[in-house]
C-alpha atoms as a PDB file:
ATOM      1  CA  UNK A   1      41.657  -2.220  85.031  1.00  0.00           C
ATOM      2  CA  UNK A   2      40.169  -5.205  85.503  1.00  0.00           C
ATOM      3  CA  UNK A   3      35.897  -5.163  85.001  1.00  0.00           C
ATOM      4  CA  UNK A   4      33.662  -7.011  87.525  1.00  0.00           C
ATOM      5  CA  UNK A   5      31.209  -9.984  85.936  1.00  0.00           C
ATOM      6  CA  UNK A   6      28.117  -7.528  86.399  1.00  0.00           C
ATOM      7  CA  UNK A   7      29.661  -4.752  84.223  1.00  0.00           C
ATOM      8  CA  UNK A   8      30.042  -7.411  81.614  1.00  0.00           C
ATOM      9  CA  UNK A   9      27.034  -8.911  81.876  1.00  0.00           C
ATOM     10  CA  UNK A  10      24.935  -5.662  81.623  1.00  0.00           C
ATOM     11  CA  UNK A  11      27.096  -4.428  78.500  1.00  0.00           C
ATOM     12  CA  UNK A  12      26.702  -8.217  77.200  1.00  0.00           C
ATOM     13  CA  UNK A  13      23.216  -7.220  77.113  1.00  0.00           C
ATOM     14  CA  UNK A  14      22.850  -3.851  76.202  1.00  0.00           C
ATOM     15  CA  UNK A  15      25.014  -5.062  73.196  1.00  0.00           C
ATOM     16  CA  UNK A  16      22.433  -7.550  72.952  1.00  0.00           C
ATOM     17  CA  UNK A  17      19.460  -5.498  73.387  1.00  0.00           C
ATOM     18  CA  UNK A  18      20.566  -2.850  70.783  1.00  0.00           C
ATOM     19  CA  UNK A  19      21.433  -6.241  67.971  1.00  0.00           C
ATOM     20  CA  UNK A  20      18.020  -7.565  68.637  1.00  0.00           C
ATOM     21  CA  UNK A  21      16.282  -3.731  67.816  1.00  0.00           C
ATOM     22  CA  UNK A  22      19.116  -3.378  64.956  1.00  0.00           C
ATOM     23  CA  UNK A  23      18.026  -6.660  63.260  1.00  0.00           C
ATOM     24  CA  UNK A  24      14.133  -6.034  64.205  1.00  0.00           C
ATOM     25  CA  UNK A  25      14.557  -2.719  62.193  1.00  0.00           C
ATOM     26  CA  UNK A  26      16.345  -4.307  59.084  1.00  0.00           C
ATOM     27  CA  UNK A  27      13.468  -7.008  58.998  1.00  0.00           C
ATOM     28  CA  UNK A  28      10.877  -4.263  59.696  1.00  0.00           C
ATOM     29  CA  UNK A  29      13.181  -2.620  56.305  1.00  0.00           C
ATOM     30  CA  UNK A  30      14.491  -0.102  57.729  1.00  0.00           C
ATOM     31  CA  UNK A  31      18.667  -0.132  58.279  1.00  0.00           C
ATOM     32  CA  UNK A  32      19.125   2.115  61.334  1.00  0.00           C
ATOM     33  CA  UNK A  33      22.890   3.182  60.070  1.00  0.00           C
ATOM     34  CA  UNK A  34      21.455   4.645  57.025  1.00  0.00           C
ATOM     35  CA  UNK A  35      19.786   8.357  56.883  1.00  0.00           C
ATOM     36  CA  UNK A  36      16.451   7.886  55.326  1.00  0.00           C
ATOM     37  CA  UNK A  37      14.303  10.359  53.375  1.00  0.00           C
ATOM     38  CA  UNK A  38      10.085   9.096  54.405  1.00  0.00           C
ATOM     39  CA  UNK A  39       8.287   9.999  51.556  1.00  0.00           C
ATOM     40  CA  UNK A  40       4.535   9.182  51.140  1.00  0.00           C
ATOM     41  CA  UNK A  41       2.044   8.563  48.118  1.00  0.00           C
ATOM     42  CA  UNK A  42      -1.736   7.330  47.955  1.00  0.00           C
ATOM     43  CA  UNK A  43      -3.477   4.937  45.970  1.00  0.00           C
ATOM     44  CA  UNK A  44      -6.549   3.614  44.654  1.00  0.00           C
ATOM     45  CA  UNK A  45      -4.970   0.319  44.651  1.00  0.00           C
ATOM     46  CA  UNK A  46      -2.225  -1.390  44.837  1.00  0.00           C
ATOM     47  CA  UNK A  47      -2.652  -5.159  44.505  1.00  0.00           C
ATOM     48  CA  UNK A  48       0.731  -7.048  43.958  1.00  0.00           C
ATOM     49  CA  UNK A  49       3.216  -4.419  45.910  1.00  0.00           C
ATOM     50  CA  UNK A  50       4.399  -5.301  49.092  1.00  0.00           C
ATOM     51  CA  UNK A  51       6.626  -4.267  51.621  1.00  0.00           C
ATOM     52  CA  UNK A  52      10.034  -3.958  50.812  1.00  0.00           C
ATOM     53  CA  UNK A  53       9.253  -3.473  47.284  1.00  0.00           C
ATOM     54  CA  UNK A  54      12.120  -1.569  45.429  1.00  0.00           C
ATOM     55  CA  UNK A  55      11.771   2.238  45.049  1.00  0.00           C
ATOM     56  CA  UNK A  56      13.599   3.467  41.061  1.00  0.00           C
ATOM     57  CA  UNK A  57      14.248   6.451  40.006  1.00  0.00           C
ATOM     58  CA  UNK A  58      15.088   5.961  35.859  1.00  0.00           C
ATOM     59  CA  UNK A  59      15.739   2.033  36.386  1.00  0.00           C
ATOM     60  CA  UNK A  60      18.515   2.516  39.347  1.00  0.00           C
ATOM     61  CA  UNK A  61      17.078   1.261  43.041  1.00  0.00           C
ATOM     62  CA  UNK A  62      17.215   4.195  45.442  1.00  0.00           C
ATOM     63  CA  UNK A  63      15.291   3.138  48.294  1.00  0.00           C
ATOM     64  CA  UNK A  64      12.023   0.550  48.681  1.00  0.00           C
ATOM     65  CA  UNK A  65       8.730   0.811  50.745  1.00  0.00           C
ATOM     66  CA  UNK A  66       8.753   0.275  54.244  1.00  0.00           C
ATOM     67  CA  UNK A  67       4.772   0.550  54.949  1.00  0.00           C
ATOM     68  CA  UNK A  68       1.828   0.012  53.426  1.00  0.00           C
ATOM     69  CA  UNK A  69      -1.562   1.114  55.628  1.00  0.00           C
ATOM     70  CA  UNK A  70      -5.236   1.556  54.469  1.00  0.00           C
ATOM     71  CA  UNK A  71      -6.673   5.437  55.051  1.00  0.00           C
ATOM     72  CA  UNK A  72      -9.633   5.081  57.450  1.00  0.00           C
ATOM     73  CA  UNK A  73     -10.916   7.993  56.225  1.00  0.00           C
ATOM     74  CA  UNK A  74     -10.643   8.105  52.316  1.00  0.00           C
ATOM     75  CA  UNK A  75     -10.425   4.270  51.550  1.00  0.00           C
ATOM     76  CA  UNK A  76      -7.224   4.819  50.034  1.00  0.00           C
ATOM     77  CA  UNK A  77      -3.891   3.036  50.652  1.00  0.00           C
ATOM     78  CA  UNK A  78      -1.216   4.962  52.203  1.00  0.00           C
ATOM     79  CA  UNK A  79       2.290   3.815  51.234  1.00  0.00           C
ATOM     80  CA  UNK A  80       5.785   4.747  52.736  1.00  0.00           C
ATOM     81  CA  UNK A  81       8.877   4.743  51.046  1.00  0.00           C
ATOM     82  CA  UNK A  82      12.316   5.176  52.161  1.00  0.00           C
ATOM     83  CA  UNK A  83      14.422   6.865  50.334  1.00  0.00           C
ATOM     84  CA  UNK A  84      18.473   6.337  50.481  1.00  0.00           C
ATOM     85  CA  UNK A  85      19.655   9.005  47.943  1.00  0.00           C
ATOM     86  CA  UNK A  86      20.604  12.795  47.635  1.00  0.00           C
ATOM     87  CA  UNK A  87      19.034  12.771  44.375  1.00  0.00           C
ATOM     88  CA  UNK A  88      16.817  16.350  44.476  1.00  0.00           C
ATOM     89  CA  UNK A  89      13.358  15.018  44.155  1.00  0.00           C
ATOM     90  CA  UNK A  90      10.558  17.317  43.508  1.00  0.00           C
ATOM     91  CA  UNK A  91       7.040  17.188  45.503  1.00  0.00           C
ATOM     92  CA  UNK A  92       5.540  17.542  41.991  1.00  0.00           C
ATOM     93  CA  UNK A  93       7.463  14.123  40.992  1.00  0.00           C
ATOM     94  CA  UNK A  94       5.323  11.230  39.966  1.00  0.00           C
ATOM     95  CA  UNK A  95       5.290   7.665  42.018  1.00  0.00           C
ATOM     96  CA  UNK A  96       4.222   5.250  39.141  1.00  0.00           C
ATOM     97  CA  UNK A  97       3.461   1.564  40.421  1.00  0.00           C
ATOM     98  CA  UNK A  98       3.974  -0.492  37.519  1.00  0.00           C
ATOM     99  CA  UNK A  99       4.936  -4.530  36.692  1.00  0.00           C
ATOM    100  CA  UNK A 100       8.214  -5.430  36.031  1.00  0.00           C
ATOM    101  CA  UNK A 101       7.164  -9.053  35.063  1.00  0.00           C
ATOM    102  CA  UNK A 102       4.340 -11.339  34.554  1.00  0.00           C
ATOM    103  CA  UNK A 103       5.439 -13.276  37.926  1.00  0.00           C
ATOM    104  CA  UNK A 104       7.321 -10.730  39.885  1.00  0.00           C
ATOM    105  CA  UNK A 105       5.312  -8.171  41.786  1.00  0.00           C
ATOM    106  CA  UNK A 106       4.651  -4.358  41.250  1.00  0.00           C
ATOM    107  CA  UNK A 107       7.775  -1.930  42.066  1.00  0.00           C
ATOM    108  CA  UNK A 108       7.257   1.999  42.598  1.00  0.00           C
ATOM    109  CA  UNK A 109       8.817   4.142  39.610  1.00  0.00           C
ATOM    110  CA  UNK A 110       9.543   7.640  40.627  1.00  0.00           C
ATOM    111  CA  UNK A 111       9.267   9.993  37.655  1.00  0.00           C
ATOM    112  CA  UNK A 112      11.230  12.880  38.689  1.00  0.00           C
ATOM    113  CA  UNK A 113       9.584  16.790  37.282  1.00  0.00           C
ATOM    114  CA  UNK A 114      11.955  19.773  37.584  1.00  0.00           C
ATOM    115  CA  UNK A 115       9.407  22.231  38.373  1.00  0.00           C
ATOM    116  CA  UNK A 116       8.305  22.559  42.209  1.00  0.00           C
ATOM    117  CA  UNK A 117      10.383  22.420  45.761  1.00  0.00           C
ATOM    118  CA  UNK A 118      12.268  19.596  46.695  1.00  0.00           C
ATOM    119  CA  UNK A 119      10.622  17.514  48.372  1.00  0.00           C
ATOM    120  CA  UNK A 120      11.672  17.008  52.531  1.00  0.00           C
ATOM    121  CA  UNK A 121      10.898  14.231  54.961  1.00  0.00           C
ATOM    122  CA  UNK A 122       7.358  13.619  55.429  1.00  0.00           C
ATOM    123  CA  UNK A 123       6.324  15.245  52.228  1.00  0.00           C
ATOM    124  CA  UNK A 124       4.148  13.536  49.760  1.00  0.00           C
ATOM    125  CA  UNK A 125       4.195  12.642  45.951  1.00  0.00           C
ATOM    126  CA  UNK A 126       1.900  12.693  43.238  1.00  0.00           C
ATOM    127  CA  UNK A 127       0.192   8.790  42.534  1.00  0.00           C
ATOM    128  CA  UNK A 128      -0.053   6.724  39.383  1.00  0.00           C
ATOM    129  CA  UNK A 129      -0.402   3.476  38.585  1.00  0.00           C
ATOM    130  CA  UNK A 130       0.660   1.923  34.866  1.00  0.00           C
ATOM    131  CA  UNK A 131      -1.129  -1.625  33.748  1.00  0.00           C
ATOM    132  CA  UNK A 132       0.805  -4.454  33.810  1.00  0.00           C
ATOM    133  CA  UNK A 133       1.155  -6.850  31.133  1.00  0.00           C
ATOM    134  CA  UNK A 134      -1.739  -8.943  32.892  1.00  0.00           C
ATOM    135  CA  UNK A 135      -3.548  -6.093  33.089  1.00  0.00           C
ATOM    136  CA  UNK A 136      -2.902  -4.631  29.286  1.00  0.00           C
ATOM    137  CA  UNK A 137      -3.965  -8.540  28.445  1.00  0.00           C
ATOM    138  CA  UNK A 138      -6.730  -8.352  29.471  1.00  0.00           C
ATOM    139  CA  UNK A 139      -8.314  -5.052  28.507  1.00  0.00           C
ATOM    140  CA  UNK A 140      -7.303  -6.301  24.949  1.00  0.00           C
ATOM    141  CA  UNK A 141      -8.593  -9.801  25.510  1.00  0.00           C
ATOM    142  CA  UNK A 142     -12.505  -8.331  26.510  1.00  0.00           C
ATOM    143  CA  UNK A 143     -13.031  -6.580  23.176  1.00  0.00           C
ATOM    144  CA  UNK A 144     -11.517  -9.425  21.973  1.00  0.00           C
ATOM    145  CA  UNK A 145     -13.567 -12.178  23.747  1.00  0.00           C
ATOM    146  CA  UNK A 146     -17.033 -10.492  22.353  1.00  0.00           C
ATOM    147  CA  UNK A 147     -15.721 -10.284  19.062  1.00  0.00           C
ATOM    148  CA  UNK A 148     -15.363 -14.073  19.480  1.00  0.00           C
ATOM    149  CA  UNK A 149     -18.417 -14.454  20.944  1.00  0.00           C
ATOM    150  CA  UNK A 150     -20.757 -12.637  18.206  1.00  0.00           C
ATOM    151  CA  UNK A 151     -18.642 -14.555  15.545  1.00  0.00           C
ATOM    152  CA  UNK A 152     -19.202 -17.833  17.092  1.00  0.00           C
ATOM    153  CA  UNK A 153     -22.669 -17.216  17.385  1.00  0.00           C
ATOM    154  CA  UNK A 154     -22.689 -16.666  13.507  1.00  0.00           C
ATOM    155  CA  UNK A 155     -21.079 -19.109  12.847  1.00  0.00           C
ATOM    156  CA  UNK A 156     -23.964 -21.336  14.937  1.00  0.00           C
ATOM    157  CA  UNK A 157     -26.857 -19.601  12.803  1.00  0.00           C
ATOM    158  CA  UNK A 158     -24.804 -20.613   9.541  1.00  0.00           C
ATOM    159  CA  UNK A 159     -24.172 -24.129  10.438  1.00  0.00           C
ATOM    160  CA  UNK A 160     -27.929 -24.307  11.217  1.00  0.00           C
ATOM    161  CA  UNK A 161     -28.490 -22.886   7.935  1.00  0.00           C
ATOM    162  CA  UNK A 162     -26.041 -24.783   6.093  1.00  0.00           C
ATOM    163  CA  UNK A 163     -28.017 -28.295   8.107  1.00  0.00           C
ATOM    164  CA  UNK A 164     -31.407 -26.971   6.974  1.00  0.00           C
ATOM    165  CA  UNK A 165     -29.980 -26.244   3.090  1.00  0.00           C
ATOM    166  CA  UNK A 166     -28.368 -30.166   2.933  1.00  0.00           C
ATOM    167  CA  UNK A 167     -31.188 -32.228   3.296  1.00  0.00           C
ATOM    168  CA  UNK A 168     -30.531 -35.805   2.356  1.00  0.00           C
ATOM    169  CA  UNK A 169     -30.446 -35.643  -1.339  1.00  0.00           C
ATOM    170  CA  UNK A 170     -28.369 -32.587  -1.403  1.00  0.00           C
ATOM    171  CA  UNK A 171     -25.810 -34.595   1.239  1.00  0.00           C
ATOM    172  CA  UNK A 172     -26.232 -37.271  -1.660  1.00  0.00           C
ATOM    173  CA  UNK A 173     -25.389 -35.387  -4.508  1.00  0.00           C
ATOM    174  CA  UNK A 174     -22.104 -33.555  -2.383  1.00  0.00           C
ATOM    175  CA  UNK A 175     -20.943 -36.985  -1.878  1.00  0.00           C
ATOM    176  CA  UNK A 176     -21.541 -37.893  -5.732  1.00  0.00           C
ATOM    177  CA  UNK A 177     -19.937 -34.838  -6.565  1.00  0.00           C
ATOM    178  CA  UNK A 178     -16.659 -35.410  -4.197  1.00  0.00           C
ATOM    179  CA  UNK A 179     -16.367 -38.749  -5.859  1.00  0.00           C
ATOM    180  CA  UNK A 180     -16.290 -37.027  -8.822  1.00  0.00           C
ATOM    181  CA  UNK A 181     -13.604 -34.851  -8.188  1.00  0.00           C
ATOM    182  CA  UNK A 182     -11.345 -37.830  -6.810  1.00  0.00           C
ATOM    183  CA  UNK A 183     -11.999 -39.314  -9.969  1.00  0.00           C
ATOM    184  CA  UNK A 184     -11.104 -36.423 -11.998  1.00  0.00           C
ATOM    185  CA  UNK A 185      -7.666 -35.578  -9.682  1.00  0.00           C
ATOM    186  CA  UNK A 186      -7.025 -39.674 -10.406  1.00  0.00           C
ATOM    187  CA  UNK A 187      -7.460 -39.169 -14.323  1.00  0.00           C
ATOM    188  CA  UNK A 188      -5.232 -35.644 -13.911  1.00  0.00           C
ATOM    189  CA  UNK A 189      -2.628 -37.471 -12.184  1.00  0.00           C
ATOM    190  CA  UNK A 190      -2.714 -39.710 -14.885  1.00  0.00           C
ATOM    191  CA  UNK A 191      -2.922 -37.031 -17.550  1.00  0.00           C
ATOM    192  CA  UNK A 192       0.334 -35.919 -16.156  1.00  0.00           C
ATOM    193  CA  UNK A 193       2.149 -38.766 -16.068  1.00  0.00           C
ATOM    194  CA  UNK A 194       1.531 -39.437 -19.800  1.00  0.00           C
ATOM    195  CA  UNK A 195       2.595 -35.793 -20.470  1.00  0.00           C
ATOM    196  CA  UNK A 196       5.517 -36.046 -18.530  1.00  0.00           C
ATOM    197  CA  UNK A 197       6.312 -39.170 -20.589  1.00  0.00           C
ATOM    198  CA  UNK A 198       5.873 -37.776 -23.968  1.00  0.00           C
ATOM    199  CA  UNK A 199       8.062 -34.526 -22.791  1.00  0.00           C
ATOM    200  CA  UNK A 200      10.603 -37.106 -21.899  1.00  0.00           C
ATOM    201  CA  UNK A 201      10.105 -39.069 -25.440  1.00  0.00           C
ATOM    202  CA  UNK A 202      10.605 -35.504 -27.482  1.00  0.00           C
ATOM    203  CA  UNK A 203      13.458 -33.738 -25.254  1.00  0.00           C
ATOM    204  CA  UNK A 204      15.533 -33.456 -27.889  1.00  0.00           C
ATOM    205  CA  UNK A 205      12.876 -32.298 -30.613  1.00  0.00           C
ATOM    206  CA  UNK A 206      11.888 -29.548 -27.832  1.00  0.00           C
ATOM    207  CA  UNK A 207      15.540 -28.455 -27.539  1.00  0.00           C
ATOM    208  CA  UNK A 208      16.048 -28.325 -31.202  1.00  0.00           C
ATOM    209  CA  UNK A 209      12.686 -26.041 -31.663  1.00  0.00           C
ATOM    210  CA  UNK A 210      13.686 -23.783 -28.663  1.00  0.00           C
ATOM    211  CA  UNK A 211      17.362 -24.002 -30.759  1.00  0.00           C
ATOM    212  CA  UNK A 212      15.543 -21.938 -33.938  1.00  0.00           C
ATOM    213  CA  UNK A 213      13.509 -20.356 -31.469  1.00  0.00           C
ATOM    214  CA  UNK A 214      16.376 -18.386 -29.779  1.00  0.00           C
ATOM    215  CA  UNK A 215      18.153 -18.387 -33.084  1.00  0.00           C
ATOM    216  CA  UNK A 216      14.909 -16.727 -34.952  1.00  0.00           C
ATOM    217  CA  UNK A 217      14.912 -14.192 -31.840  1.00  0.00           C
ATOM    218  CA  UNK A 218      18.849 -13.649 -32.390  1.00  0.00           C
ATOM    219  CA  UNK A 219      17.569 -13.113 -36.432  1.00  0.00           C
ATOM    220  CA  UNK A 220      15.322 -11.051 -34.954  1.00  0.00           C
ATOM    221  CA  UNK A 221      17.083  -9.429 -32.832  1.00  0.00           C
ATOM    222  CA  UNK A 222      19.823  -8.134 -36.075  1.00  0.00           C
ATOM    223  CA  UNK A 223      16.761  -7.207 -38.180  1.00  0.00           C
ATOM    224  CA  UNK A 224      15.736  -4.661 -35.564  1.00  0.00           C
ATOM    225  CA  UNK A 225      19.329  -3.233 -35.097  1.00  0.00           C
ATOM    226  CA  UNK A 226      19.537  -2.414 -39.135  1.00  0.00           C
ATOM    227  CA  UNK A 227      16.018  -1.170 -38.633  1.00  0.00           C
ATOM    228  CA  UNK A 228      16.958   0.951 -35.706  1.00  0.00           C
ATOM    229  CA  UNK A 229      20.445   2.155 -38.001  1.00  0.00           C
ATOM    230  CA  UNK A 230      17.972   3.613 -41.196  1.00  0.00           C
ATOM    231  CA  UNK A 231      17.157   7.184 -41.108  1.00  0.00           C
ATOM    232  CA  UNK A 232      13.795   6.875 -41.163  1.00  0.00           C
ATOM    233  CA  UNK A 233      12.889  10.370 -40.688  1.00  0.00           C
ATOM    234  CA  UNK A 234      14.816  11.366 -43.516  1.00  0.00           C
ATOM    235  CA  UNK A 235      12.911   8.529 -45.665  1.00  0.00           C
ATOM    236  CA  UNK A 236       9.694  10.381 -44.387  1.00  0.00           C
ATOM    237  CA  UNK A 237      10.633  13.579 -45.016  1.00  0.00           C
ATOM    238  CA  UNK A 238      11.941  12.222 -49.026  1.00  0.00           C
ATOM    239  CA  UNK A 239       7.845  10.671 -49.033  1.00  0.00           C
ATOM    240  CA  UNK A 240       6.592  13.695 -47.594  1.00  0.00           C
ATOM    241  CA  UNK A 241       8.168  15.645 -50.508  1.00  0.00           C
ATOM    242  CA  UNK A 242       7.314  13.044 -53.296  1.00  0.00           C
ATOM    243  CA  UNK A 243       3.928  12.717 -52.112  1.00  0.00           C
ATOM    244  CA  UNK A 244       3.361  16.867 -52.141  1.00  0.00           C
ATOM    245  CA  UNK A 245       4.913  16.785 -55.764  1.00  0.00           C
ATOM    246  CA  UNK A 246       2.169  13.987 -56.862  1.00  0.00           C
ATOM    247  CA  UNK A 247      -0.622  16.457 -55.406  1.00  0.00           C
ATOM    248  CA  UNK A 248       0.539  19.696 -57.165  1.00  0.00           C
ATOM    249  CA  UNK A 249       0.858  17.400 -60.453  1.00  0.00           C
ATOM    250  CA  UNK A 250      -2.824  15.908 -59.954  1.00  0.00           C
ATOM    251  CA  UNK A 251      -4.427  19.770 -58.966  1.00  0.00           C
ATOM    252  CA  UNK A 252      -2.473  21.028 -62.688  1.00  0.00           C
ATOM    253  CA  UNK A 253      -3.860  18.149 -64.201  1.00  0.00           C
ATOM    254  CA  UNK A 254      -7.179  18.968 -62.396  1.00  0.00           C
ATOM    255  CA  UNK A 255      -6.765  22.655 -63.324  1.00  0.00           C
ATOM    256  CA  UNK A 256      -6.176  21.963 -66.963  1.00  0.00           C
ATOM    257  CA  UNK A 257      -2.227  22.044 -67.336  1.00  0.00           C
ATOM    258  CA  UNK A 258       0.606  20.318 -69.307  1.00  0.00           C
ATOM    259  CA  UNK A 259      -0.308  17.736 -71.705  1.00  0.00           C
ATOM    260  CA  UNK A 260      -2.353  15.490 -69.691  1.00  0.00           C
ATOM    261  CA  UNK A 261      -4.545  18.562 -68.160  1.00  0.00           C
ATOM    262  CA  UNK A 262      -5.103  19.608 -71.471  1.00  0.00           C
ATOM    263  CA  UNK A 263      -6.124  15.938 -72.516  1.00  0.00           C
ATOM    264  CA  UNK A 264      -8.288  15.690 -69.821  1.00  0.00           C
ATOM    265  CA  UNK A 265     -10.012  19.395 -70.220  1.00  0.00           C
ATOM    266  CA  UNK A 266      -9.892  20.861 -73.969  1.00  0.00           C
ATOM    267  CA  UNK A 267     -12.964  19.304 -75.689  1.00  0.00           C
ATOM    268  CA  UNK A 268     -11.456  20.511 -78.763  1.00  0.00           C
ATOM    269  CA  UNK A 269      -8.293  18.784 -78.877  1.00  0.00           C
ATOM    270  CA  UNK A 270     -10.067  15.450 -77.867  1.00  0.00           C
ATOM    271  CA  UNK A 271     -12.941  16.099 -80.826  1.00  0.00           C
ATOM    272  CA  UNK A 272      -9.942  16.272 -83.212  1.00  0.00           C
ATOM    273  CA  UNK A 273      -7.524  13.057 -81.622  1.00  0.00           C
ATOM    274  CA  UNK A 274     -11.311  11.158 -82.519  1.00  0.00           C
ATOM    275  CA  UNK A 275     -11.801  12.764 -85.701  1.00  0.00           C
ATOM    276  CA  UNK A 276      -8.236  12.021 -86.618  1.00  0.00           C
ATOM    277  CA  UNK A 277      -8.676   7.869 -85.389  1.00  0.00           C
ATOM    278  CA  UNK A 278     -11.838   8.150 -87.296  1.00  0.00           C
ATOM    279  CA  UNK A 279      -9.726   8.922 -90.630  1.00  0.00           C
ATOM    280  CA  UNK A 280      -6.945   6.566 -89.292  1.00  0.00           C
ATOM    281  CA  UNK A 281      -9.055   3.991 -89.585  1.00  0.00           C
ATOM    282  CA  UNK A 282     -10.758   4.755 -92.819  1.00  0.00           C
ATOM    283  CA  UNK A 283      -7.266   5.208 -94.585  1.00  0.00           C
ATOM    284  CA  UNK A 284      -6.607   1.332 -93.191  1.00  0.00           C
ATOM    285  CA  UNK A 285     -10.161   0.025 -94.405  1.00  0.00           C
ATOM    286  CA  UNK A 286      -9.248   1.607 -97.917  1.00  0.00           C
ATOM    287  CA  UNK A 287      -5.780   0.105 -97.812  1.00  0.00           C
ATOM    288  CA  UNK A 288      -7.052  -2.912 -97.235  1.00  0.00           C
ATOM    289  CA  UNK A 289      -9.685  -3.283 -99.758  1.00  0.00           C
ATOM    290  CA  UNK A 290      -7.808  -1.355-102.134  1.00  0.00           C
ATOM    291  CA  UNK A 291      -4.131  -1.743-101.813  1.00  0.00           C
ATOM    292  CA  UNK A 292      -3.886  -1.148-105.456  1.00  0.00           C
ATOM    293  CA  UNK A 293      -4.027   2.457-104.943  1.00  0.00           C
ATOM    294  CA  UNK A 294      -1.339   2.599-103.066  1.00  0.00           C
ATOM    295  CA  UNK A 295       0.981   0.067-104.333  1.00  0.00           C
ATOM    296  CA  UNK A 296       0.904  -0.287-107.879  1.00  0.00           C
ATOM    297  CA  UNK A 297       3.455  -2.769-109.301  1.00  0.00           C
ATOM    298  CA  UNK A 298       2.779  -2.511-113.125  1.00  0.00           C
ATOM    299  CA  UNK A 299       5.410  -4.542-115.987  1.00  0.00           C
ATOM    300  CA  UNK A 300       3.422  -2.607-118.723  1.00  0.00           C
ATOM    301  CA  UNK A 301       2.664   0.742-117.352  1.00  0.00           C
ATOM    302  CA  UNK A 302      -1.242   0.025-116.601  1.00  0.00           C
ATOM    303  CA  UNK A 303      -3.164   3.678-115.656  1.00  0.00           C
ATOM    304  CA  UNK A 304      -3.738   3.788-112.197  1.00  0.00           C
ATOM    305  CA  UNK A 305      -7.125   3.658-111.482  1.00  0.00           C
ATOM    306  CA  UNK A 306      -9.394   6.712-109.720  1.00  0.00           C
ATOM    307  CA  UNK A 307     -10.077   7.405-106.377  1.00  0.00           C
ATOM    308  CA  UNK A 308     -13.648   6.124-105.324  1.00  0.00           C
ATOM    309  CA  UNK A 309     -14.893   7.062-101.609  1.00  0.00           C
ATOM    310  CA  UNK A 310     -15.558   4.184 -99.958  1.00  0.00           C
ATOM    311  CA  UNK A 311     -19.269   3.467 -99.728  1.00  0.00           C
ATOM    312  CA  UNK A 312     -19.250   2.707 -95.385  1.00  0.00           C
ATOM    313  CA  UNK A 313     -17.535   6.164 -94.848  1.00  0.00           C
ATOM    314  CA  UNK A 314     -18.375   7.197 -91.502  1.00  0.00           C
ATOM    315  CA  UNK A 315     -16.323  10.698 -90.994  1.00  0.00           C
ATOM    316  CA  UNK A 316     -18.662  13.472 -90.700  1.00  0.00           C
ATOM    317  CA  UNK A 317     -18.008  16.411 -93.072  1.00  0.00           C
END
């Protein structure tokens, strides 16, 4: 069956006509092979999103908007998405415009709920809108920017201070003094070097002195190892008992015991040990001025001669 030119020419441009709406459509961003779900949200704003912007749903693309118009009646700005998935979305689902980059525009971010219906074609979600990192900048950077303005201005009324303070001797005397203190970090540097040069000079007397250093500290070092080794708590315990056995012995002496408490407390006993030395030492002054009596060494038998108290005697009767 062979078609006439007309037939072909009018399905030539139906075929024509429908490409040309097909293509309008897909520019417009809508794919007319594709089933759509029309969803709708409302904003305050929405400065940097424009048509065609993707639509996510947890970071994966599911559809993009397809219209953005201005509400006559409450100032707000309508947007329409398309929606390419069978993903259940709820009406009470959140459509979060938010920055992906600090150059790319805003995308829509649909934060799906579980409670509520699904939500059909025509319905529409709940808005949000999360700062950007232009936007975050800047509501940091005005705090920010005062802060640096106040300090600033501080810092002007203590330069103006610090101006009125150095007058031109004080400038004077801060220029004497930095002198001074180059001239000191000269004679420093120089201090050094000389040290440096007499560490250099005695390196070996400085080794052999940290030598008996570390050998003292090894000394050391054994002395408190034997010390550690004694049984000092026994040692204590041995003082602890001598020293109790010293106390008893003073409190008998104290209380008039033994030989030395009795020394110490019988009146008696020291009257007689002084009456005694008293005759001690008579019986020597006699012997001495008489040893005759005593010692008599006689070849003819000469009488001994009589006892005659000596005239200093001193022992009371």
């Amino acid at each position: 069956m062979k078609l006439s030119r007309e037939i072909k020419t009018a399905i030539l441009v139906i075929a024509s006509i429908l490409l040309f709406i097909w293509g309008y459509s897909y520019l417009k961003g809508r794919d007319l092979f594709i089933n759509y779900k029309t969803l709708y949200v409302e904003y305050e704003n929405v400065e940097g999103l424009a048509v065609s912007a993707p639509v996510t749903i947890n970071g994966l693309v599911v559809g993009k908007v397809s219209k953005i118009v201005i509400n006559n009646e409450t100032a707000r700005i309508k947007v329409e998405m398309q929606i390419k998935s069978n993903f259940p979305i709820k009406k009470t689902s959140v459509a979060e415009i938010y920055a992906t980059t600090l150059i790319a525009g805003k995308q829509i971010a649909i934060i799906p709920t579980k409670a509520g219906l699904d939500a059909v074609d025509g319905d529409s979600l709940v808005s949000s809108s999360k700062l950007g990192l232009t936007d975050e900048l800047a509501k940091q950077i005005v705090p920010l920017k005062d802060k640096i303005t106040k300090l600033l201005d501080n810092a002007n009324i203590m330069l103006e201070n610090v101006n009125q303070i150095l007058d031109t001797k004080s400038k004077e005397n801060l220029r004497k003094s930095l002198a001074d203190l180059s001239t000191t970090i000269a004679q420093f540097k120089a201090t050094s070097i000389d040290v440096n040069s007499m560490i250099a000079q005695n390196k070996s007397k400085i080794d052999g002195t940290l030598a008996n250093v570390e050998k003292a500290s090894a000394n050391f070092s054994k002395v408190s190892d034997s010390l550690a080794k004694v049984n000092i708590g026994q040692t204590i315990k041995s003082l602890e008992k001598t020293l109790a056995n010293v106390d008893k012995m003073m409190g008998d002496m104290q209380a008039g015991k033994g030989t030395m408490g009795k020394l110490m407390k019988d009146d008696a006993l020291y009257t007689n040990f002084n009456k005694t030395s008293k005759e001690l030492e008579l019986l020597l002054q006699d012997l001495r001025l008489n040893p005759t009596r005593y010692v008599n060494v006689s070849l003819f038998g000469k009488k001994n001669k009589p006892y005659a108290t000596p005239v200093n005697d001193t022992i009371k009767k």
